[in-house]
C-alpha atoms as a PDB file:
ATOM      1  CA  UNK A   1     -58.897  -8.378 -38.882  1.00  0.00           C
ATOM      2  CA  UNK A   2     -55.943  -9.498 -40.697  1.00  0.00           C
ATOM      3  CA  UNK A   3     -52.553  -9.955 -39.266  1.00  0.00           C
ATOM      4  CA  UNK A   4     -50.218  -7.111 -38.884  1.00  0.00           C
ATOM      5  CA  UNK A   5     -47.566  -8.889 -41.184  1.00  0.00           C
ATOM      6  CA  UNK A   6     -50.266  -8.694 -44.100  1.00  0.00           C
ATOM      7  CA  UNK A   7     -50.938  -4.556 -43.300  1.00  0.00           C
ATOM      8  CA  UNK A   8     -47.183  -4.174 -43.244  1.00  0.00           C
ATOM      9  CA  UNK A   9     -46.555  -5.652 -46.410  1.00  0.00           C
ATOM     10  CA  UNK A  10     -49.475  -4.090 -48.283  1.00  0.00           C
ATOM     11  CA  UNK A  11     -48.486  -0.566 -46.401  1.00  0.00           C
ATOM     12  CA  UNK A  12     -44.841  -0.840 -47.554  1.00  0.00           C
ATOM     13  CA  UNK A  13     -46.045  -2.299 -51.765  1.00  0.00           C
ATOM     14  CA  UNK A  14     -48.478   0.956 -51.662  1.00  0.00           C
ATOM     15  CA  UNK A  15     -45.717   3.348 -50.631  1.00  0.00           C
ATOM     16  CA  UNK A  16     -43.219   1.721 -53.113  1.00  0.00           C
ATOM     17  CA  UNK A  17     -45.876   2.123 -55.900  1.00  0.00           C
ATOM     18  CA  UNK A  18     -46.477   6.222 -54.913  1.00  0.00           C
ATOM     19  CA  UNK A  19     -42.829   6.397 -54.157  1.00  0.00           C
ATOM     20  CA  UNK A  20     -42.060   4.833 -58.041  1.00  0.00           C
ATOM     21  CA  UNK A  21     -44.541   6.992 -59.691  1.00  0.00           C
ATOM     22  CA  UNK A  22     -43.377  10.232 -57.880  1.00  0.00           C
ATOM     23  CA  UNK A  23     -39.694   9.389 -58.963  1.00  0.00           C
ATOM     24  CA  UNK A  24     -41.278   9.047 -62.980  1.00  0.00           C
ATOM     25  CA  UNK A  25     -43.197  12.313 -62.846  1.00  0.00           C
ATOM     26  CA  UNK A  26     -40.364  13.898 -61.386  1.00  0.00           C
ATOM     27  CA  UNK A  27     -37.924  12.492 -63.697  1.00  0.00           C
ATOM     28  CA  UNK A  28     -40.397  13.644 -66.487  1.00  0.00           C
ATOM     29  CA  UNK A  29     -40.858  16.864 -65.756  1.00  0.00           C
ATOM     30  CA  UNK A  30     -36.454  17.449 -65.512  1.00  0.00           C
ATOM     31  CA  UNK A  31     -36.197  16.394 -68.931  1.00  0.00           C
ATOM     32  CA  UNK A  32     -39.497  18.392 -70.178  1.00  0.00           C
ATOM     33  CA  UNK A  33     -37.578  21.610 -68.636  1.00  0.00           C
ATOM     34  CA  UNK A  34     -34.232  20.811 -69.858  1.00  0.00           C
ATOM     35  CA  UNK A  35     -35.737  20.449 -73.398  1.00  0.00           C
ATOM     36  CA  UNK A  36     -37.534  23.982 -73.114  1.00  0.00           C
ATOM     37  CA  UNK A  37     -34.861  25.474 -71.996  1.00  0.00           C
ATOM     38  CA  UNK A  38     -31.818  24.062 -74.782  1.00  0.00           C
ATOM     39  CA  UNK A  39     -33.252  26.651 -77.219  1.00  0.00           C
ATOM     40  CA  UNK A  40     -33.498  29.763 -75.432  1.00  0.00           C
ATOM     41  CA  UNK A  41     -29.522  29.297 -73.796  1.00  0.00           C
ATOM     42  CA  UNK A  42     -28.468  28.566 -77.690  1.00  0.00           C
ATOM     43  CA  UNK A  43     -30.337  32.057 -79.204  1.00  0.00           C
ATOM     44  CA  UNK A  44     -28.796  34.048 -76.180  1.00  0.00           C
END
């Protein structure tokens, strides 16, 4: 069994890693809907 220290620190790098990618997607998919919807609000 490894120290708690070591399960700490690998607990806390795996939630900064979801955490990151969650914040890229999220990010991504703003922009992607901004984009689709510059068009449409300039024909109206």
């Amino acid at each position: 069994m490894p120290p708690m220290k070591t399960i700490l620190l690998f607990l806390s790098y795996c939630i900064a890693l979801i955490f990151k990618r969650t914040i890229l997607n999220a990010n991504n998919l703003f922009n992607y809907i901004r984009k689709e919807l510059q068009p449409k609000s300039l024909n109206a």
